[in-house]
Protein backbone atom coordinates (compact mmCIF):
# COMPACT_ATOMS: atom_id res chain seq x y z
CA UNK A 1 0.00 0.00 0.00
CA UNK A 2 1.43 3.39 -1.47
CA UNK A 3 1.54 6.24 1.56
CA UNK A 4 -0.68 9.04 0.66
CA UNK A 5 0.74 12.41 -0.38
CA UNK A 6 0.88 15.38 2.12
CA UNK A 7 -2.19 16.81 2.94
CA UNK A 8 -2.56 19.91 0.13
CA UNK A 9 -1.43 18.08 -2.57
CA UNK A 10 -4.54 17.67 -4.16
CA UNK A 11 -4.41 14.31 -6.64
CA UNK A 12 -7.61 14.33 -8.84
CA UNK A 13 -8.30 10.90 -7.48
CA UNK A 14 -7.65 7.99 -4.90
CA UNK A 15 -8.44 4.43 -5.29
CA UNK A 16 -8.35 2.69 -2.10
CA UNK A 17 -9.19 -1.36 -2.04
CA UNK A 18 -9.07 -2.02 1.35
CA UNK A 19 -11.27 -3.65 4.19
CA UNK A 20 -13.66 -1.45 6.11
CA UNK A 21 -11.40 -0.70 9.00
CA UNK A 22 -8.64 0.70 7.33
CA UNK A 23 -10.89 2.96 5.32
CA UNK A 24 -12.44 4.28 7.90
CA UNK A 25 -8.93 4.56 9.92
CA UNK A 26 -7.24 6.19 6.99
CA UNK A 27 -10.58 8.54 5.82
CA UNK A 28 -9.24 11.61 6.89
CA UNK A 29 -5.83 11.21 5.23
CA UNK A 30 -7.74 10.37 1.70
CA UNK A 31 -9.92 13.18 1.84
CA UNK A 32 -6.98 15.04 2.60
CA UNK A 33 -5.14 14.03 -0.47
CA UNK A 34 -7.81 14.74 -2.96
CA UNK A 35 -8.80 17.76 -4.17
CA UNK A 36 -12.48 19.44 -4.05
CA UNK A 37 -14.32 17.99 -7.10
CA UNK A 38 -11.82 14.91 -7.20
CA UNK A 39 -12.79 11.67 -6.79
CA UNK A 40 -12.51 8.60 -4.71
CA UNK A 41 -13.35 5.15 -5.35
CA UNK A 42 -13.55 2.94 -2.30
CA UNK A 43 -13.75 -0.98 -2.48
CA UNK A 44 -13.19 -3.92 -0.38
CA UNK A 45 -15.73 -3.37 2.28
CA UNK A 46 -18.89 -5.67 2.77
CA UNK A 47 -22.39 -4.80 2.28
CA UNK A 48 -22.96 -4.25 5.29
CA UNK A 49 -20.28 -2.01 6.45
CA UNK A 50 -21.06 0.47 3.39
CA UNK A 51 -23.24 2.75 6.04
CA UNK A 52 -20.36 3.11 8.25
CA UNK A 53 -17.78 3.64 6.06
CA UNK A 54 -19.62 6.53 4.32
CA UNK A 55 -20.39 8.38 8.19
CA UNK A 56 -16.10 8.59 7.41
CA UNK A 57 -16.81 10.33 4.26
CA UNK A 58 -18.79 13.59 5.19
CA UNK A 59 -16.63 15.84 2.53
CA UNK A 60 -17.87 13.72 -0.41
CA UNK A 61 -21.13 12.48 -1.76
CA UNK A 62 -21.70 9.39 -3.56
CA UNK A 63 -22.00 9.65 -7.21
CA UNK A 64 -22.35 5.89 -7.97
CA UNK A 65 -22.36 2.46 -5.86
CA UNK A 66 -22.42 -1.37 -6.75
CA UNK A 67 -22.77 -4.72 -4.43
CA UNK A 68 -21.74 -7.96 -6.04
CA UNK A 69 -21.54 -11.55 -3.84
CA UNK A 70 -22.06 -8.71 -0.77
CA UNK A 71 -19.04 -6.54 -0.97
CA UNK A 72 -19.52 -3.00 -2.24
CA UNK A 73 -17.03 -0.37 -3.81
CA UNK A 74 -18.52 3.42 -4.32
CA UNK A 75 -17.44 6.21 -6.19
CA UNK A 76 -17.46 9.86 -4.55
CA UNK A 77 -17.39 13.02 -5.35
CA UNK A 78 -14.93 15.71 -3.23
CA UNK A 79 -17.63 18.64 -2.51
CA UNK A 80 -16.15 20.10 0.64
CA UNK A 81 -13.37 20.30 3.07
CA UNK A 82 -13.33 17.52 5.28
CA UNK A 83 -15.44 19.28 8.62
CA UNK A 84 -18.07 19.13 5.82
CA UNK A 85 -17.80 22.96 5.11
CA UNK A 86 -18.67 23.65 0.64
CA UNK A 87 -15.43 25.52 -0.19
């Protein structure tokens, strides 16, 4: 697993696909990376945990989702800073 960029480096995109913990764990630090309208793609998690990975997630929204055989990746949007705050 690559190490993420300093925060304010801005990538256009992160693809992380990882179990649930560690993208919940490391949600600040990808959020971080990307830049506001960037995107993120997170995989790896089950069904299940989608809910709680997303509460992670509060400076994106979720432009698209997909379950197969119960795991679930997602593809978000950047909107804000990460408190949640539209820049």
């Amino acid at each position: 697993c690559a190490e993420l960029p300093p925060v304010g480096s801005e990538l256009d995109g992160v693809v992380a696909n990882i179990l649930a913990p560690v993208l919940r764990d490391h949600s600040c630090a990808i959020q971080d990376a990307v830049r506001v309208g960037g995107w993120i793609v997170l995989s790896g998690m089950r069904a299940d945990q989608l809910d709680a990975v997303l509460a992670h997630y509060r400076a994106c929204s979720v432009t698209t989702s997909e379950t197969r055989e119960g795991w679930s990746a997602v593809l978000l949007r950047k909107v804000a800073d990460r408190a949640g705050q539209e820049i």
